[in-house]
Every structure is written in structure tokens, then in C-alpha cells.
Protein backbone atom coordinates (compact mmCIF):
# COMPACT_ATOMS: atom_id res chain seq x y z
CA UNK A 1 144.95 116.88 88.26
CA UNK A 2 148.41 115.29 86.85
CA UNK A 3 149.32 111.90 87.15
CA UNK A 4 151.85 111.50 90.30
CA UNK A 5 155.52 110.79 89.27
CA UNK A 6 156.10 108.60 92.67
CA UNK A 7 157.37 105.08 92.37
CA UNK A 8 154.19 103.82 94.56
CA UNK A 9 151.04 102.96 93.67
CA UNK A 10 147.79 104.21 95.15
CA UNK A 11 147.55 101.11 97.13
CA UNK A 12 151.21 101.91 99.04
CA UNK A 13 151.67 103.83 101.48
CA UNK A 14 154.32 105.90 102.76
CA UNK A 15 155.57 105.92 106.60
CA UNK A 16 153.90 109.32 107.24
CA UNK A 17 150.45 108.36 104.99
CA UNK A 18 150.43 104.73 107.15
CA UNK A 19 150.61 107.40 109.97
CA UNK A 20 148.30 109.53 109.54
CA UNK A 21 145.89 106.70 108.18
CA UNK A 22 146.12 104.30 111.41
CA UNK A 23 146.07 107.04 113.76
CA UNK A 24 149.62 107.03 114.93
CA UNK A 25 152.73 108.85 115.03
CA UNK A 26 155.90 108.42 112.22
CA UNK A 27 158.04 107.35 115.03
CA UNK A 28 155.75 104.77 116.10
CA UNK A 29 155.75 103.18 112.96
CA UNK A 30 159.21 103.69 112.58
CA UNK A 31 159.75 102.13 115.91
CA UNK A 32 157.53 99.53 115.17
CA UNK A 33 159.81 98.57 111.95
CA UNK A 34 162.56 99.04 113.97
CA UNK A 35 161.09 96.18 116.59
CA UNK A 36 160.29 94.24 113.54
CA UNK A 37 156.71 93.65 113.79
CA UNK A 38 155.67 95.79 110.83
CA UNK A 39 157.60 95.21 108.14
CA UNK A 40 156.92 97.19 105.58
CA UNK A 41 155.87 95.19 102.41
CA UNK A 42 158.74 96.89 100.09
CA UNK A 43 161.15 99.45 99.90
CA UNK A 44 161.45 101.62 96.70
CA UNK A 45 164.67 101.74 94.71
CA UNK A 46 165.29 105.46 96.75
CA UNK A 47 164.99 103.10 100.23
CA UNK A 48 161.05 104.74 100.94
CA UNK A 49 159.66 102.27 102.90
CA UNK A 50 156.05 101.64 101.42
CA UNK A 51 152.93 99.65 103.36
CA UNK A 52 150.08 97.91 101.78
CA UNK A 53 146.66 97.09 103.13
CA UNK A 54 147.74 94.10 104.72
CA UNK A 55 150.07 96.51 106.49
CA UNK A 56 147.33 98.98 107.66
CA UNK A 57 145.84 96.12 109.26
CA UNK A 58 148.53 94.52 110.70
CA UNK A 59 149.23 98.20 112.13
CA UNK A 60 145.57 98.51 113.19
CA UNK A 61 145.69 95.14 115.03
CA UNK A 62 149.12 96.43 117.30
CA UNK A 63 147.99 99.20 118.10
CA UNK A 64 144.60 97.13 119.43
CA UNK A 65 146.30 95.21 121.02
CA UNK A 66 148.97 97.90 122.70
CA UNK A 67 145.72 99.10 123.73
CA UNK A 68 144.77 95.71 126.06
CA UNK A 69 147.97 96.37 127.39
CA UNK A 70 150.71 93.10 125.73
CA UNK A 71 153.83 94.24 124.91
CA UNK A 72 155.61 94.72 121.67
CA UNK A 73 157.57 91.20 122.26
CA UNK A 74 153.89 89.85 122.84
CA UNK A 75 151.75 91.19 120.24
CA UNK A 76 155.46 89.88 117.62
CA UNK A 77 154.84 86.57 119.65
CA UNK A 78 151.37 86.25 118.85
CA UNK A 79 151.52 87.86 114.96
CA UNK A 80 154.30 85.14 114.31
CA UNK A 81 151.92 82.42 115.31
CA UNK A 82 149.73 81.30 112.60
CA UNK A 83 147.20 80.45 114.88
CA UNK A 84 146.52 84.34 115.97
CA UNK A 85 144.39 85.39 114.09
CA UNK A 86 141.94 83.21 115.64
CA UNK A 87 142.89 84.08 119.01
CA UNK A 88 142.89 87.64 118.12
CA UNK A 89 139.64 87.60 116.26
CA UNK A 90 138.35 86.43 120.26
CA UNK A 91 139.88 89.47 121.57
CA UNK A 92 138.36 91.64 119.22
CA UNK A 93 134.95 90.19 120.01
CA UNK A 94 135.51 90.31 123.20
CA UNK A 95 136.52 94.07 122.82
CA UNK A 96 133.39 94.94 120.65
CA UNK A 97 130.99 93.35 123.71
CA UNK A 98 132.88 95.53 126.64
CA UNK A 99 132.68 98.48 124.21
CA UNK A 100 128.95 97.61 123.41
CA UNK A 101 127.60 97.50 127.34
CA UNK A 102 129.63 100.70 127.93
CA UNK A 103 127.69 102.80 125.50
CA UNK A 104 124.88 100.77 126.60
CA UNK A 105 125.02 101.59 130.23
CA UNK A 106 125.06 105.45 129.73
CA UNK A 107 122.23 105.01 127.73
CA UNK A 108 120.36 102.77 130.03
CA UNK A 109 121.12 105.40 133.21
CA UNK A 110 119.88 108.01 130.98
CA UNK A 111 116.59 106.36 130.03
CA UNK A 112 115.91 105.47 133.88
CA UNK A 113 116.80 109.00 134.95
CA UNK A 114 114.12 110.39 132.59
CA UNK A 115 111.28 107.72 133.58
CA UNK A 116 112.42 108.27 137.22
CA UNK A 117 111.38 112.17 136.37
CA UNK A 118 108.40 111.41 134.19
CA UNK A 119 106.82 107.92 134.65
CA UNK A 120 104.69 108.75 130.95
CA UNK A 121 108.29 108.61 129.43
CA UNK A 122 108.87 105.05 129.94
């Protein structure tokens, strides 16, 4: 394999590689730049726009939180406040519980089902 003749390094990411890594579409992230709440982290001397790990997971936390619904003027709202993280480290716990008893109820329905059928299987 040759050595890559880019002016990133392996820890920078390209629009389309921040993309594909988070999950989303270019034009989201272009959009998202565009709205100003992902900034990419530099901009090579051909104007690439290049993301770093702190910028996957500022990416990964909008999109989270597009996904409980606050708008784009919201989530820049909250990731300007230096206070957020906390608040959004609640939301994420709070996130991972409602996720947890959804798997868990399947699973519970399932088990009673089969007990329900065959008392020996509970």
C-alpha cells in the first residue's frame, strides 16, 4: 500500500468520510456547516473542509438530538452553552433507559408467551 499524498491526516476527515462515518448524508453535513453548528475543525489550503473526532461527536450528538425532535436553532442553543454537556449527558441516559425497557418488553412478552404455552419453560 503507498503512503496517501492528501493534505489530511488519518485522524481528519473529509465531508463525504464524516458522512458516511456518522450515518448521514453530504448535504446534511453540508447543511449543518452551513447552519453553523458543525464547524469543521480546518479547511485545507485547496478549501476541503476536514473534521476531527471532536467533530464526529459533535455530529453524533445532533443528529441524537434531531432525533428527540429540537431544532437546529435548539440543539446550536444548547451546544453553545457550556453547561450542555451535562444536560445532554441526562438526555442520553435518559435515551439509553427508554431504549433499554423497549428491548426489554419484547423480550419479556416473549418469555410469558412461551411459559403461557409450556408452564416447565418458566
Amino acid at each position: 500500500m503507498t503512503e496517501s499524498t492528501t493534505e489530511y491526516t488519518s485522524t481528519q476527515y473529509t465531508t463525504g468520510e464524516l458522512a458516511k462515518r456518522c450515518g448521514v448524508s453530504v448535504r446534511t453535513v453540508q447543511y449543518y456547516d452551513n447552519r453553523g453548528v458543525l464547524v469543521p475543525s480546518e479547511v485545507s489550503s485547496g478549501g476541503r473542509r476536514l473534521y476531527d473526532e471532536q467533530d464526529v461527536r459533535r455530529l453524533s450528538v445532533i443528529t441524537f438530538l434531531r432525533g428527540l425532535g429540537f431544532s437546529i436553532s435548539q440543539i446550536a442553543d444548547l451546544l453553545a452553552d457550556d453547561q450542555s454537556s451535562a444536560y445532554i449527558d441526562s438526555l442520553i441516559a435518559a435515551q439509553r433507559m427508554q431504549l433499554s425497557k423497549q428491548i426489554e418488553r419484547p423480550v419479556t412478552s416473549t418469555h410469558a408467551r412461551c411459559v403461557a404455552q409450556d408452564p416447565r419453560a418458566g
